[in-house]
Each structure stands twice: as structure tokens, then as C-alpha cells.
C-alpha atoms as a PDB file:
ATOM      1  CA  UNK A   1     -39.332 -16.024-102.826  1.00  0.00           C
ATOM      2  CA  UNK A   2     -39.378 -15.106 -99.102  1.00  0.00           C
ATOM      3  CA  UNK A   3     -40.133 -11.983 -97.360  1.00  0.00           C
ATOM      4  CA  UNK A   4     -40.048 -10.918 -93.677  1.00  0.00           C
ATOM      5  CA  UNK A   5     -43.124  -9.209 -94.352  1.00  0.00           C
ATOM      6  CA  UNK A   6     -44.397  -8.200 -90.963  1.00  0.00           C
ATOM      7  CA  UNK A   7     -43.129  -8.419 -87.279  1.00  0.00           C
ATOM      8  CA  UNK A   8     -42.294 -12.361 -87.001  1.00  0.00           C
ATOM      9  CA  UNK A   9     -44.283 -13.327 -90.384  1.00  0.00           C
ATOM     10  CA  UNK A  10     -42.516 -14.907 -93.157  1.00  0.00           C
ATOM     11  CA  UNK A  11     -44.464 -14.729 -97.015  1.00  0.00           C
ATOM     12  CA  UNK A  12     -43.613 -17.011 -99.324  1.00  0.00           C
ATOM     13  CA  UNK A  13     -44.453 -17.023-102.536  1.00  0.00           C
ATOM     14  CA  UNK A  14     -44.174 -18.852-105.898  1.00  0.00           C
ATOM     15  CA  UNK A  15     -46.279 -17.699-108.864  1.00  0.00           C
ATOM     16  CA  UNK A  16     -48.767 -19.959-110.969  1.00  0.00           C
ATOM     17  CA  UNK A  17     -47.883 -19.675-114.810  1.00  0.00           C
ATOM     18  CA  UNK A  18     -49.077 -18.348-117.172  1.00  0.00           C
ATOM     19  CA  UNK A  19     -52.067 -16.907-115.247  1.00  0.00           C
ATOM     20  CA  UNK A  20     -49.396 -15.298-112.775  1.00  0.00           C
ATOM     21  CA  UNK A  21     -51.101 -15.924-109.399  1.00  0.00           C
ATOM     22  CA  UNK A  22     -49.119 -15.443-106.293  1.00  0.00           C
ATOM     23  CA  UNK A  23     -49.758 -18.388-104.275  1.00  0.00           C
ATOM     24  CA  UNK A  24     -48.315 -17.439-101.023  1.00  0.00           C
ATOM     25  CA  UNK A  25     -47.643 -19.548 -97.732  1.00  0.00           C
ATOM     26  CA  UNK A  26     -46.779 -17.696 -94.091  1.00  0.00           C
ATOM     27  CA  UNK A  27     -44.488 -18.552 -91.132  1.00  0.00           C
ATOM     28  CA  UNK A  28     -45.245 -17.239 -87.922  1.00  0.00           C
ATOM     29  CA  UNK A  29     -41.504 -17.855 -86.522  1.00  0.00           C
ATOM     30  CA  UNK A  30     -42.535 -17.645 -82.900  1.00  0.00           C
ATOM     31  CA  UNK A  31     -40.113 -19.786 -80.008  1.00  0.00           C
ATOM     32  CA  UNK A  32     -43.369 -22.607 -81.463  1.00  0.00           C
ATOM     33  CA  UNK A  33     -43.204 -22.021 -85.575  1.00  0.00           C
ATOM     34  CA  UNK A  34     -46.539 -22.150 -87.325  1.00  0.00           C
ATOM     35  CA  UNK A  35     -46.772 -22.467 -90.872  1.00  0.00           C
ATOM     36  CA  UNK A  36     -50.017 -21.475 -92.623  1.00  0.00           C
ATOM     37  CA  UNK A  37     -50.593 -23.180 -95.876  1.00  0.00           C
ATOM     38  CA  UNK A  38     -48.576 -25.458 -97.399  1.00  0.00           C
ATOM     39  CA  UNK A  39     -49.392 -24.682-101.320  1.00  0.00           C
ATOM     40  CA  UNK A  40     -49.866 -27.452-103.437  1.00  0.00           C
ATOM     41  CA  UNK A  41     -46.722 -29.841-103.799  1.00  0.00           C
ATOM     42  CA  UNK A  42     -44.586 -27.490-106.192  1.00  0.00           C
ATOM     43  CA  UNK A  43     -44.968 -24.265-103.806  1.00  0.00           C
ATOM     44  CA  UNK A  44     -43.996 -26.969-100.790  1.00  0.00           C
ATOM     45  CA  UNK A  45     -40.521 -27.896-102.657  1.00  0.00           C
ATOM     46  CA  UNK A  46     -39.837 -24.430-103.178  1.00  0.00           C
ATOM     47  CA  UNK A  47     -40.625 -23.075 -99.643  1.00  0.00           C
ATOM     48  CA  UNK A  48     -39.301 -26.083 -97.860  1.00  0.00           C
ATOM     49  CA  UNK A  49     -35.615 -25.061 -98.299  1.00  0.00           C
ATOM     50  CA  UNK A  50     -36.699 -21.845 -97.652  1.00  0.00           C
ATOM     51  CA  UNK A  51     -38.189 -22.810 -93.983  1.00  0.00           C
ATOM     52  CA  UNK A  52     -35.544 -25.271 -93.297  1.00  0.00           C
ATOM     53  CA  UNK A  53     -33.202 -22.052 -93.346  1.00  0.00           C
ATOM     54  CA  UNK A  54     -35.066 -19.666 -91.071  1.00  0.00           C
ATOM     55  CA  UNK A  55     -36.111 -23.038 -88.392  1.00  0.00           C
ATOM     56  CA  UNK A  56     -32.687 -24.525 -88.348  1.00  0.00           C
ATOM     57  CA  UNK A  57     -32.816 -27.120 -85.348  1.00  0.00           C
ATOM     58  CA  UNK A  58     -36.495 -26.028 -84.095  1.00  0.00           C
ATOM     59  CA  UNK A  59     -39.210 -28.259 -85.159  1.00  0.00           C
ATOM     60  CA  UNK A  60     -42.465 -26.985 -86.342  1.00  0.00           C
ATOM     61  CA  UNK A  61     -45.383 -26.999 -84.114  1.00  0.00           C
ATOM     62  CA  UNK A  62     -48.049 -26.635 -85.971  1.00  0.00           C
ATOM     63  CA  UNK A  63     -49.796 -26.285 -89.857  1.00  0.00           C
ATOM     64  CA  UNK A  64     -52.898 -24.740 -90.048  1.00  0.00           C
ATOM     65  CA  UNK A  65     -54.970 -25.376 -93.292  1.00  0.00           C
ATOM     66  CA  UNK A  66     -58.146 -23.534 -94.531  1.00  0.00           C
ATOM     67  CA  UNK A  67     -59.854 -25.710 -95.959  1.00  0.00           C
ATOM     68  CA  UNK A  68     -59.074 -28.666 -98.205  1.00  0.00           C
ATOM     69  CA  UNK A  69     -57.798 -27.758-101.852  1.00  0.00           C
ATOM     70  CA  UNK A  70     -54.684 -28.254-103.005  1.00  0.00           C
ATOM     71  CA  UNK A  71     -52.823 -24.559-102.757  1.00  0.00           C
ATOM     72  CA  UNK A  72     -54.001 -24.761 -98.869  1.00  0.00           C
ATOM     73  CA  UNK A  73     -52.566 -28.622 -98.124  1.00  0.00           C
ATOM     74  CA  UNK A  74     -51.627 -30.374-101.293  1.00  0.00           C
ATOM     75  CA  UNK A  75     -48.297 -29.889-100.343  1.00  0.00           C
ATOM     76  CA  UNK A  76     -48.697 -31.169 -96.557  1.00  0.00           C
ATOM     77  CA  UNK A  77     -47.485 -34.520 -97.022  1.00  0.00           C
ATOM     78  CA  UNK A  78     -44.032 -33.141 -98.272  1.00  0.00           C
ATOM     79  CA  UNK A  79     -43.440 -31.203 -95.172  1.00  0.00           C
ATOM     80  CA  UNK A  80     -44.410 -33.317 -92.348  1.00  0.00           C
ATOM     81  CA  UNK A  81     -41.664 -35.597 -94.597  1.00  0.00           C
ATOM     82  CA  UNK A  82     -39.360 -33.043 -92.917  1.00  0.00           C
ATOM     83  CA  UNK A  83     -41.347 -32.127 -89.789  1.00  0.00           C
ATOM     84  CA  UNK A  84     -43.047 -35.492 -89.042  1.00  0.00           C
ATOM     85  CA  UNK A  85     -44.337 -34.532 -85.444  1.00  0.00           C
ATOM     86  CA  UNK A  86     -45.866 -30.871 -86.533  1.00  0.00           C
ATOM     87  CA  UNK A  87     -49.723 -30.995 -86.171  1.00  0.00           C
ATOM     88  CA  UNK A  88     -52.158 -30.104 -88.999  1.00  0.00           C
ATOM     89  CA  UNK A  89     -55.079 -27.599 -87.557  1.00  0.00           C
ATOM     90  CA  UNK A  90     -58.020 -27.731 -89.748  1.00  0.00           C
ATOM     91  CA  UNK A  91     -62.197 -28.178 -89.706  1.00  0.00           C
ATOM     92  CA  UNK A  92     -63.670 -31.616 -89.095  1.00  0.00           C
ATOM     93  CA  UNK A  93     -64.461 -31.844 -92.770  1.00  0.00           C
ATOM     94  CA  UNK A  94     -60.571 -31.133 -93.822  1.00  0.00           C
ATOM     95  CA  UNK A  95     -59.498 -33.179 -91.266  1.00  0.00           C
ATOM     96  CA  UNK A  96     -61.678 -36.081 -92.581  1.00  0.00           C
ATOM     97  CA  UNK A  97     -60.154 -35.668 -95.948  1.00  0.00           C
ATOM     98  CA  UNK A  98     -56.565 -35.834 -94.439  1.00  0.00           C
ATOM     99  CA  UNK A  99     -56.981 -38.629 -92.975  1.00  0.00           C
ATOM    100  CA  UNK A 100     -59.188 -40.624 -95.787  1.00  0.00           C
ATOM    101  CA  UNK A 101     -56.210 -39.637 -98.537  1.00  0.00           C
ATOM    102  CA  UNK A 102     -53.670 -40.723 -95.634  1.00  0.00           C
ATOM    103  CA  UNK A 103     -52.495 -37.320 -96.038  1.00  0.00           C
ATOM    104  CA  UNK A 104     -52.021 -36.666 -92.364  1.00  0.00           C
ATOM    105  CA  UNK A 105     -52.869 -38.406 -88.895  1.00  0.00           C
ATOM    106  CA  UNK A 106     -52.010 -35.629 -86.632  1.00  0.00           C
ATOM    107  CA  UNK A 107     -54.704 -33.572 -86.812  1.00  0.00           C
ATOM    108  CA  UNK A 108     -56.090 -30.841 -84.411  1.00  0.00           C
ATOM    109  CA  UNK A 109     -59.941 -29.909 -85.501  1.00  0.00           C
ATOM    110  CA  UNK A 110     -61.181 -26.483 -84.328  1.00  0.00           C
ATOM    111  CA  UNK A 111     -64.392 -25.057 -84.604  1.00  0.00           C
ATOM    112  CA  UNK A 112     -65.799 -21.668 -84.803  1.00  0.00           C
ATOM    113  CA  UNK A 113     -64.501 -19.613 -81.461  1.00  0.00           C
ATOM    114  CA  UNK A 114     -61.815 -22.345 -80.640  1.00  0.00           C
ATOM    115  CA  UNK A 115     -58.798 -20.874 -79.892  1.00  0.00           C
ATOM    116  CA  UNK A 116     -55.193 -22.359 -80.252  1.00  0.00           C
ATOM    117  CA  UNK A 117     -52.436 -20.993 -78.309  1.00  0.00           C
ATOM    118  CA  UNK A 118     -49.057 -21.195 -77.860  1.00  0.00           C
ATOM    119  CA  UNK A 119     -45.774 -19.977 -75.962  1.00  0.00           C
ATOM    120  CA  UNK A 120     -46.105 -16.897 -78.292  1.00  0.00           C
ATOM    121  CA  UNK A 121     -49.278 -16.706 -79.653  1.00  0.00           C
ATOM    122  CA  UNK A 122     -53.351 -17.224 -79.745  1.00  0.00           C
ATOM    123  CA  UNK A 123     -54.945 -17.760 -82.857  1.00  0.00           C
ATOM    124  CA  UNK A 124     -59.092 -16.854 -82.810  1.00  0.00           C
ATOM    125  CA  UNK A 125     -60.801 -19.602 -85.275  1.00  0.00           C
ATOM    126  CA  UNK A 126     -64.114 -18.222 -87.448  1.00  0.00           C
ATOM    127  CA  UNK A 127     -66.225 -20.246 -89.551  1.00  0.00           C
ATOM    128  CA  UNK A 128     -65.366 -20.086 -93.104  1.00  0.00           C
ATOM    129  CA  UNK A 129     -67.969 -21.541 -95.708  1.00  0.00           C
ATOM    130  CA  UNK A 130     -65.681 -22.527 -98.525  1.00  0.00           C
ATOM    131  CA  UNK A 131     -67.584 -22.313-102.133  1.00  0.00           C
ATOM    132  CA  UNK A 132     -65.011 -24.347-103.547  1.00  0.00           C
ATOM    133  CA  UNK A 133     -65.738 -27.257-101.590  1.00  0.00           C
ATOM    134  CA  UNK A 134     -69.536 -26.927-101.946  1.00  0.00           C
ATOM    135  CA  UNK A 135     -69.860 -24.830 -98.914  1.00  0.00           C
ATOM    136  CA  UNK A 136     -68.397 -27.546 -96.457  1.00  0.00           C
ATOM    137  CA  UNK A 137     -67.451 -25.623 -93.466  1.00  0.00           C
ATOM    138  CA  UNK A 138     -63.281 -24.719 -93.144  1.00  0.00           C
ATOM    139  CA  UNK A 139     -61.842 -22.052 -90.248  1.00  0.00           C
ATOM    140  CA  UNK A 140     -59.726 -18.996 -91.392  1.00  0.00           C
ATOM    141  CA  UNK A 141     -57.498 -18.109 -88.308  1.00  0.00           C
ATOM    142  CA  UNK A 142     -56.829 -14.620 -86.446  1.00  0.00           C
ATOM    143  CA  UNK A 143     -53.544 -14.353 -84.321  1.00  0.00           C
ATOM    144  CA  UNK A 144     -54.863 -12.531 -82.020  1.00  0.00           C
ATOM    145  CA  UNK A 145     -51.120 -10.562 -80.272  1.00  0.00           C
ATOM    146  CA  UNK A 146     -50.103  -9.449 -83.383  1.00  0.00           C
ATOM    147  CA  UNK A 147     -53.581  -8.734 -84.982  1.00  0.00           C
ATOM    148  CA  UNK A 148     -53.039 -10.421 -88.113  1.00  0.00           C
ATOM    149  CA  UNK A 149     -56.114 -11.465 -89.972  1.00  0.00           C
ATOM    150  CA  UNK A 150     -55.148 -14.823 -92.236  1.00  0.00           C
ATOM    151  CA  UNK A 151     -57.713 -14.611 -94.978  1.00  0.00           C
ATOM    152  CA  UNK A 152     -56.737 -17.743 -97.527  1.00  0.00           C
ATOM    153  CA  UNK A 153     -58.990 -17.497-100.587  1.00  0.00           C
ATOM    154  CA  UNK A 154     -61.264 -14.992 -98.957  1.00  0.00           C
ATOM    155  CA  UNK A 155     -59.317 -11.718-100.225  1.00  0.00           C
ATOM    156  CA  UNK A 156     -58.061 -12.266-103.535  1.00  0.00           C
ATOM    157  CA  UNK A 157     -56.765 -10.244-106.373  1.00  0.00           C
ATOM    158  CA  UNK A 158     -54.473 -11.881-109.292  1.00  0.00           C
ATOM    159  CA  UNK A 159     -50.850 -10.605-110.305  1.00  0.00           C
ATOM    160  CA  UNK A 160     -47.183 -10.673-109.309  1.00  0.00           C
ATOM    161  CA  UNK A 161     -47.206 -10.015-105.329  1.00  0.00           C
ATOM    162  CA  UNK A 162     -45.315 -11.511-103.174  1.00  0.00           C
ATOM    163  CA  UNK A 163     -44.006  -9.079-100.664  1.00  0.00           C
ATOM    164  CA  UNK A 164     -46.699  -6.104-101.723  1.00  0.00           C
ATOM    165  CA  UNK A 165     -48.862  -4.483 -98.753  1.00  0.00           C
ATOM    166  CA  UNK A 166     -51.551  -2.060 -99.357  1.00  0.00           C
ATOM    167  CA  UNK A 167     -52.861   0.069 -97.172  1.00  0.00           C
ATOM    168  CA  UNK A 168     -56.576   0.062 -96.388  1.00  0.00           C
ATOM    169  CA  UNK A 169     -59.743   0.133 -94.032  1.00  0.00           C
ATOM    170  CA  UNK A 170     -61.198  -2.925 -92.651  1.00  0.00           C
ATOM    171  CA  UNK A 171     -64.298  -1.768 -93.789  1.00  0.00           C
ATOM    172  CA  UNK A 172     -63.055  -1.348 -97.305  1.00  0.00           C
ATOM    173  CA  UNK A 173     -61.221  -5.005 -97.156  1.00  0.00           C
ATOM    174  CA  UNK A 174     -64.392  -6.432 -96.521  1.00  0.00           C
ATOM    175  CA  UNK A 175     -66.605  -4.598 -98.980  1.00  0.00           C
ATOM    176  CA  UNK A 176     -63.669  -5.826-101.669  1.00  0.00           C
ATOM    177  CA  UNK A 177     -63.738  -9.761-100.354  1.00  0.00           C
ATOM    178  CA  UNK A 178     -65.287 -12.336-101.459  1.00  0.00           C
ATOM    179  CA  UNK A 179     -67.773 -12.994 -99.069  1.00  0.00           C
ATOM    180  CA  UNK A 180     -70.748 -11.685-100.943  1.00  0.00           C
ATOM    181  CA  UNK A 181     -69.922 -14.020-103.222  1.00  0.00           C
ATOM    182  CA  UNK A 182     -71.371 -16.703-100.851  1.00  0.00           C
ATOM    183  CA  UNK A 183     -74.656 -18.087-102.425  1.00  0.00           C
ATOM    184  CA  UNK A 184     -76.292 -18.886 -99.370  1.00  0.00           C
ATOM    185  CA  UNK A 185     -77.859 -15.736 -97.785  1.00  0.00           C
ATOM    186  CA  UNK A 186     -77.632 -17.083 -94.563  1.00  0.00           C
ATOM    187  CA  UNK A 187     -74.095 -18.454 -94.526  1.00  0.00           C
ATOM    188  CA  UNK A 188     -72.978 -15.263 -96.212  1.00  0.00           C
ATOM    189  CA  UNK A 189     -74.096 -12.890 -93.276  1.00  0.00           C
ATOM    190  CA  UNK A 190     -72.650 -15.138 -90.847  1.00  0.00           C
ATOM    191  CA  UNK A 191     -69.595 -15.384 -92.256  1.00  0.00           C
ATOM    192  CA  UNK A 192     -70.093 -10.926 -92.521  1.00  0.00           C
ATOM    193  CA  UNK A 193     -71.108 -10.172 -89.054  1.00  0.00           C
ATOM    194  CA  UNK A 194     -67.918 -12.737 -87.929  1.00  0.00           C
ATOM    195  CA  UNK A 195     -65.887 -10.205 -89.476  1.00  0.00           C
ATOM    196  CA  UNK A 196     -67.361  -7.181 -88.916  1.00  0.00           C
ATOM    197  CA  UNK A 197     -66.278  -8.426 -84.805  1.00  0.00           C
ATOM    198  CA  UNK A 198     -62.224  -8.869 -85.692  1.00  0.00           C
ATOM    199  CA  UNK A 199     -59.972  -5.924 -85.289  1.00  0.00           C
ATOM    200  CA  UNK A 200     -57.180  -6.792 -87.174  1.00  0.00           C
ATOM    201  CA  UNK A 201     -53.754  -4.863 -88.142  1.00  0.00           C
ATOM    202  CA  UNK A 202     -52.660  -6.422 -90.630  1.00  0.00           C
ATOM    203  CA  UNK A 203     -54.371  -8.836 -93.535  1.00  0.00           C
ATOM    204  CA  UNK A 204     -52.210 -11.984 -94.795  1.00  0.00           C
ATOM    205  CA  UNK A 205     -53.590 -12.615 -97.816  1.00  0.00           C
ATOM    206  CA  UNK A 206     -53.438 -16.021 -99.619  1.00  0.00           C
ATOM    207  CA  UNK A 207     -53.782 -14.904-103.486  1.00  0.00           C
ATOM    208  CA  UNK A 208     -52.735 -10.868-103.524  1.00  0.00           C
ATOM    209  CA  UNK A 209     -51.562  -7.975-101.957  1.00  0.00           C
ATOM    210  CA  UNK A 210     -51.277  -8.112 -98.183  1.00  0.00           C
ATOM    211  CA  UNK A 211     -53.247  -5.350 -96.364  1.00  0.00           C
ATOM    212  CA  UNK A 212     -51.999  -3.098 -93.489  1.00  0.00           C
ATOM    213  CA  UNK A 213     -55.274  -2.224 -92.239  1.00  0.00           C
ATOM    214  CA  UNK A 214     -55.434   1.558 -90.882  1.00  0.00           C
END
């Protein structure tokens, strides 16, 4: 499924049986494409004909990835199959896992208030201490001109999706995420008072509802 869900964002979406959750992926089809997410290799053979439609000619610049698990990249060596120069933007510890599985060699690390830019946009990189990976450190990214928020596992609700926006505070999307859930008091009120600084507009959400935040 594909949706032109919010001012030069594409959702995809395909939906785990039987637990039906939405596992979506984004396009930010700028002049310099950006996929975010890949999903794991299924949701990257169904999206792939998908993106090959709305790209045509244009290559893809870049993939940025979370952190490593296998809804976030699993599918990445399927599409730089089709997009072999695109670059994979990810933490130090992701990228060392790309390139250990052999997964990926072009890899861009960013840290915590890197920036990447482009033609068309500027994506703000925060720290995101992934539980599923035993707190290794991944980035969740901000594009900054549009003000959408890209929030991968962080906001997460279960449940037929794709295409759904709620609206809500930012305030109130934070006090329903998942970073309280961080078991490290220190790492979670990092990770809270990073937040608490973003303005954003509009919440891409990798598992759920997107939010339109008002």
C-alpha cells in the first residue's frame, strides 16, 4: 500500500500477520529522494515496485536507518540491488553491523546534532537509545523544512494503519511514547529533554497512526 500522506512524504505499508502490525517505510520525494526504512526483506519487495514508480529515472540519494533490526534495514540489501549508489545514514554501531553482515559499504554515520542536508531538505539527528539492541546508541531523524518528526519504534501502537493520522499535542505524543520505557534513568531523560527541544508538525510513525501534531 502507498499513500501520499503528507506534503512530499510517501507511507508505505505492508501489515505483519496474524498480529496485524503496520510496518510502514517513508519517501521523502524531494529533487534528492530519501527513503526511511527499508522493512525487513518482504516489506522491501513490496515497496520496491512501489518506489520504482514514483522515482522513475532519479536515483535515490540516500536511506536512513534507525537502528539495526530487521523492519528498519533487513530489507536494505534488496534496494541498493536497484539503487546501488544510494547511501545508508545510520549510528556508528548500525553502521558497524552493515558492514560486518556485508549488508552495505556506503555508509554515512551521524551522531547526535549532525545534520544532513540536501538540495531540498535538512534532517536534525538525536540520539536514540534503542532497547532492542541492548541500548546501543541509533539516531531518529527530524526534517527540519517540513517539520516532520521520524519516530521508528519510538511511537508505536498495533493495528491496520497505513495511511491513518491522528491529531494530537506534542506534549501528549510524548507522554504516550515509549521513552519511559527506557531502563536507564539517565539515558531515558536524555533521550526526554532531546524531545521536549523539537517542534515538529507532523509525526511519521514507524508501527501506527501518524500524528499531525497541533
Amino acid at each position: 500500500m502507498m499513500t501520499n500522506i503528507y506534503p512530499d512524504l510517501y507511507q508505505f505499508t505492508d501489515v505483519l500477520e496474524p498480529i496485524k502490525l503496520s510496518m510502514h517505510q517513508y519517501l521523502l520525494n524531494t529533487e534528492e529522494p530519501v527513503l526511511i526504512q527499508t522493512g525487513a526483506v518482504p516489506q522491501a519487495q513490496a515497496t520496491l515496485p512501489m518506489l520504482k514508480e514514483l522515482l522513475g529515472d532519479r536515483p535515490l540519494k540516500y536511506i536512513l536507518i534507525s537502528h539495526f533490526e530487521s523492519d528498519e534495514c533487513g530489507g536494505l540489501s534488496l534496494v541498493l540491488k536497484e539503487y546501488p549508489n544510494a547511501v545508508a545514514v545510520c549510528s556508528e554501531v548500525t553502521a558497524r553491523q552493515l558492514w560486518g553482515f556485508g549488508i552495505a559499504q556506503k555508509v554515512e554515520i551521524k551522531k547526535p546534532g549532525d545534520t544532513l542536508s540536501g538540495k531540498d531538505f535538512e534532517f536534525e539527528v538525536i540520539a536514540y537509545p534503542s532497547a532492542e539492541m541492548h541500548l546501543w546508541e541509533g539516531v531518529l531523524f527530524m526534517e527540519k523544512k517540513r517539520g516532520i518528526f521520524f519516530s521508528s519504534d519510538l511511537m508505536f501502537s498495533m493495528g491496520e494503519t497505513h495511511g491513518q493520522v491522528m491529531e494530537t499535542t506534542w506534549e501528549d505524543a510524548l507522554k504516550a511514547s515509549g521513552a519511559e520505557q527506557i531502563p536507564v534513568p539517565y539515558v531515558q531523560k536524555k533521550l526526554i529533554d532531546d524531545l521536549n527541544t523539537l517542534s515538529p508538525a507532523f509525526v511519521a510513525s514507524g508501527h501506527g497512526a501518524c500524528l499531525k501534531i497541533v
